[in-house]
C-alpha atoms as a PDB file:
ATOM      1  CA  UNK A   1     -11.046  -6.567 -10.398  1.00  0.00           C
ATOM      2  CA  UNK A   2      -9.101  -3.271  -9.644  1.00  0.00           C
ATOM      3  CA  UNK A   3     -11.184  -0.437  -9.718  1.00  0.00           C
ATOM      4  CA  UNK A   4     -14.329  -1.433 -11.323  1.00  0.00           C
ATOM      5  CA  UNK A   5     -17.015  -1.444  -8.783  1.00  0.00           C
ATOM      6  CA  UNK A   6     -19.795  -0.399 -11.506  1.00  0.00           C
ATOM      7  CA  UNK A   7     -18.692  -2.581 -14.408  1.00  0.00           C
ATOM      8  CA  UNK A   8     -19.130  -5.784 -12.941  1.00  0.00           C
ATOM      9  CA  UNK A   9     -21.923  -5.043 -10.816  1.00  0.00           C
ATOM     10  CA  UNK A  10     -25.026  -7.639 -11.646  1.00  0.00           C
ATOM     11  CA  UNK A  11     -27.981  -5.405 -10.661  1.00  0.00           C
ATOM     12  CA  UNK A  12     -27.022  -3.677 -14.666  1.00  0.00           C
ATOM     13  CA  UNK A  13     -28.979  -6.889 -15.716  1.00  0.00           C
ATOM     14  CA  UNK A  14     -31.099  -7.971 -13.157  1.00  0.00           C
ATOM     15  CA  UNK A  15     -32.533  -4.631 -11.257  1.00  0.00           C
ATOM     16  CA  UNK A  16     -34.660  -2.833 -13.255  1.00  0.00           C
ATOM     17  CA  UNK A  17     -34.603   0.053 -10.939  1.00  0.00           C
ATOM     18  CA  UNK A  18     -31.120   0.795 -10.969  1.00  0.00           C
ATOM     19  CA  UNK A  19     -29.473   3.251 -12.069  1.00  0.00           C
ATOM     20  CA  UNK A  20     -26.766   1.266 -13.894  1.00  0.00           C
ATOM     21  CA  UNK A  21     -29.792  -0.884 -15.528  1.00  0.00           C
ATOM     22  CA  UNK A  22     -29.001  -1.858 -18.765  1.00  0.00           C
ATOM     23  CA  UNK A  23     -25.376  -0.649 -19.053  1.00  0.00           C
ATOM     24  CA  UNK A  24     -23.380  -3.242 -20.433  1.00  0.00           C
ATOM     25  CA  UNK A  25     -21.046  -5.128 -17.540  1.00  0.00           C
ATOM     26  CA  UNK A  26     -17.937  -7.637 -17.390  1.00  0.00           C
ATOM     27  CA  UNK A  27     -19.688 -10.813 -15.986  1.00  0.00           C
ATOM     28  CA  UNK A  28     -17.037 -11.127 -13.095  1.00  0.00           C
ATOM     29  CA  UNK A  29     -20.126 -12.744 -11.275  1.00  0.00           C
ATOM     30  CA  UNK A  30     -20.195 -15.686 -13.186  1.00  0.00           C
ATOM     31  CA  UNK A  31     -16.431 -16.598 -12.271  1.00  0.00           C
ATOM     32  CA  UNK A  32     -15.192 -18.877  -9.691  1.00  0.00           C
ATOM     33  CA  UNK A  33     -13.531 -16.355  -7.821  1.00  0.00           C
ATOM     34  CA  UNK A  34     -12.825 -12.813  -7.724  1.00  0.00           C
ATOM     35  CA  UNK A  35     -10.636 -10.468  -6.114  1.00  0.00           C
ATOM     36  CA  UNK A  36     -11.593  -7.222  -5.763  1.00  0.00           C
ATOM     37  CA  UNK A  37      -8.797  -4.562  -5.110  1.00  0.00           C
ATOM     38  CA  UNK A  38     -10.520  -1.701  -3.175  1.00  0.00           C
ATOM     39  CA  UNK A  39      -9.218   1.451  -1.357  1.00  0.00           C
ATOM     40  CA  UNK A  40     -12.311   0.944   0.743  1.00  0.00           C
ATOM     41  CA  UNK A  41     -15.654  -0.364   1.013  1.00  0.00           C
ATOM     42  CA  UNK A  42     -17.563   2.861  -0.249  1.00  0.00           C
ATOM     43  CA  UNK A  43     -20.042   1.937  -3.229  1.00  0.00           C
ATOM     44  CA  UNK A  44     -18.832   3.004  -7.119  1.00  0.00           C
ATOM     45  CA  UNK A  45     -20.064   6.049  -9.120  1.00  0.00           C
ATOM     46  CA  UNK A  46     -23.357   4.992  -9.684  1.00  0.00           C
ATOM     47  CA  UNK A  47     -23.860   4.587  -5.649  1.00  0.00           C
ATOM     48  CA  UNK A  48     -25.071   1.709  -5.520  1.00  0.00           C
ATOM     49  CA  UNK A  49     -23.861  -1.957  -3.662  1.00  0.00           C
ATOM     50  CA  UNK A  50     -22.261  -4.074  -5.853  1.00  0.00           C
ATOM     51  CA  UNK A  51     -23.587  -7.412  -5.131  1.00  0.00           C
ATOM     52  CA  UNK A  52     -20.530  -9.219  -6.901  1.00  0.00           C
ATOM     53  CA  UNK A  53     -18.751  -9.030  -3.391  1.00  0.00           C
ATOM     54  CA  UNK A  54     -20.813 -11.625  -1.889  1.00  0.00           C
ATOM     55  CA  UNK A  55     -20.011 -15.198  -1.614  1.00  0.00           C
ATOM     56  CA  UNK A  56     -16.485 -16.322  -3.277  1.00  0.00           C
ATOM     57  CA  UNK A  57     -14.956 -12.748  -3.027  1.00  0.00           C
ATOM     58  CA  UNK A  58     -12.133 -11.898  -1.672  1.00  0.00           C
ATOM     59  CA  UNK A  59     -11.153  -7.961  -0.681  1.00  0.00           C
ATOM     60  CA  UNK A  60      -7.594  -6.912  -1.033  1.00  0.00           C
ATOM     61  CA  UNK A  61      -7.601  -3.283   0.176  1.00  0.00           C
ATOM     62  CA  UNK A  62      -4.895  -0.814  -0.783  1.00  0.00           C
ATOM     63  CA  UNK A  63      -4.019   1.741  -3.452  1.00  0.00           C
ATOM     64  CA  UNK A  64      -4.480   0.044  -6.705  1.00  0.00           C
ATOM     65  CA  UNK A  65      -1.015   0.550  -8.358  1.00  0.00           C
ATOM     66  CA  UNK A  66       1.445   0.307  -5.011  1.00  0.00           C
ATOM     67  CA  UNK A  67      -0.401  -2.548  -3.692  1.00  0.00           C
ATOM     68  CA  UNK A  68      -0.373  -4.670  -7.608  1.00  0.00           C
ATOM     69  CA  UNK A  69       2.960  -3.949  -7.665  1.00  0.00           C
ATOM     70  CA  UNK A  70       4.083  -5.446  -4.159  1.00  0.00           C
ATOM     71  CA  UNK A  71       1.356  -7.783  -4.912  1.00  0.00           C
ATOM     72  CA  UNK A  72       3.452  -9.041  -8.384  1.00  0.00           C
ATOM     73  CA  UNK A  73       6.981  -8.711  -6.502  1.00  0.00           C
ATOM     74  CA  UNK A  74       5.606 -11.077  -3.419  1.00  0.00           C
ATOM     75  CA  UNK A  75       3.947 -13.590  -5.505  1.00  0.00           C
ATOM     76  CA  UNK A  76       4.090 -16.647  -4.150  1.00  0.00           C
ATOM     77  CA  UNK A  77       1.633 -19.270  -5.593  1.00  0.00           C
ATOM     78  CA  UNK A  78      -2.467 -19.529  -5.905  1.00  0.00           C
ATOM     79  CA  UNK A  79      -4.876 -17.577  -3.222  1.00  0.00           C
ATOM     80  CA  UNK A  80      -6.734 -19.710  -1.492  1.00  0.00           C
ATOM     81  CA  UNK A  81     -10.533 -19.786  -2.397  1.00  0.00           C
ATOM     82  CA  UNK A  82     -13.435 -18.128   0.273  1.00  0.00           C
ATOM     83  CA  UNK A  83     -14.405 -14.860   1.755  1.00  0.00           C
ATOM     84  CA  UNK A  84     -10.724 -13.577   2.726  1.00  0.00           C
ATOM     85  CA  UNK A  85      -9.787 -10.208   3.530  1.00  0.00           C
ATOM     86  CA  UNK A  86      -6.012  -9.207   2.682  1.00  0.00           C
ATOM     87  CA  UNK A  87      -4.163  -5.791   3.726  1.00  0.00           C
ATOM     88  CA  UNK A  88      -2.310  -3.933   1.873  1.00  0.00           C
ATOM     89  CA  UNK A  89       1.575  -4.631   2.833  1.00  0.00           C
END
């Protein structure tokens, strides 16, 4: 996920008191693994956790465009699954 800390954030269906309650969301959570690419660790818009970064997450931290594109040009087969954190190179 690059840049969507809202949008796939599971408390828009299960947290009534949220303020993204309700607002339709990409159900990243349900996927085997996910890869968030984050500048930092700062909540979204809404200001609120997103609890899709728990359990088979990993963080890649960076600016979104320079890091996908050394990402793409370093490529070098399959992450490995668990919590990882990756750099930005």
């Amino acid at each position: 996920m690059v840049g969507a800390n809202d949008v796939v954030n599971p408390a828009a269906k299960t947290s009534p008191g949220a303020p993204i309650y309700g607002m339709p969301i990409l159900n990243a959570d349900e996927a085997r693994q996910i890869i968030f690419m984050k500048r930092s660790m700062r909540p979204g818009f809404a200001g609120i956790e997103t609890s899709a970064l728990r359990g088979e997450t990993s963080l890649l931290f960076g600016d979104a465009k320079d890091t996908m594109s050394k990402l793409l040009k370093r490529r070098q087969g399959p992450l490995t699954r668990g919590r990882h954190t990756f750099r930005a190179f």
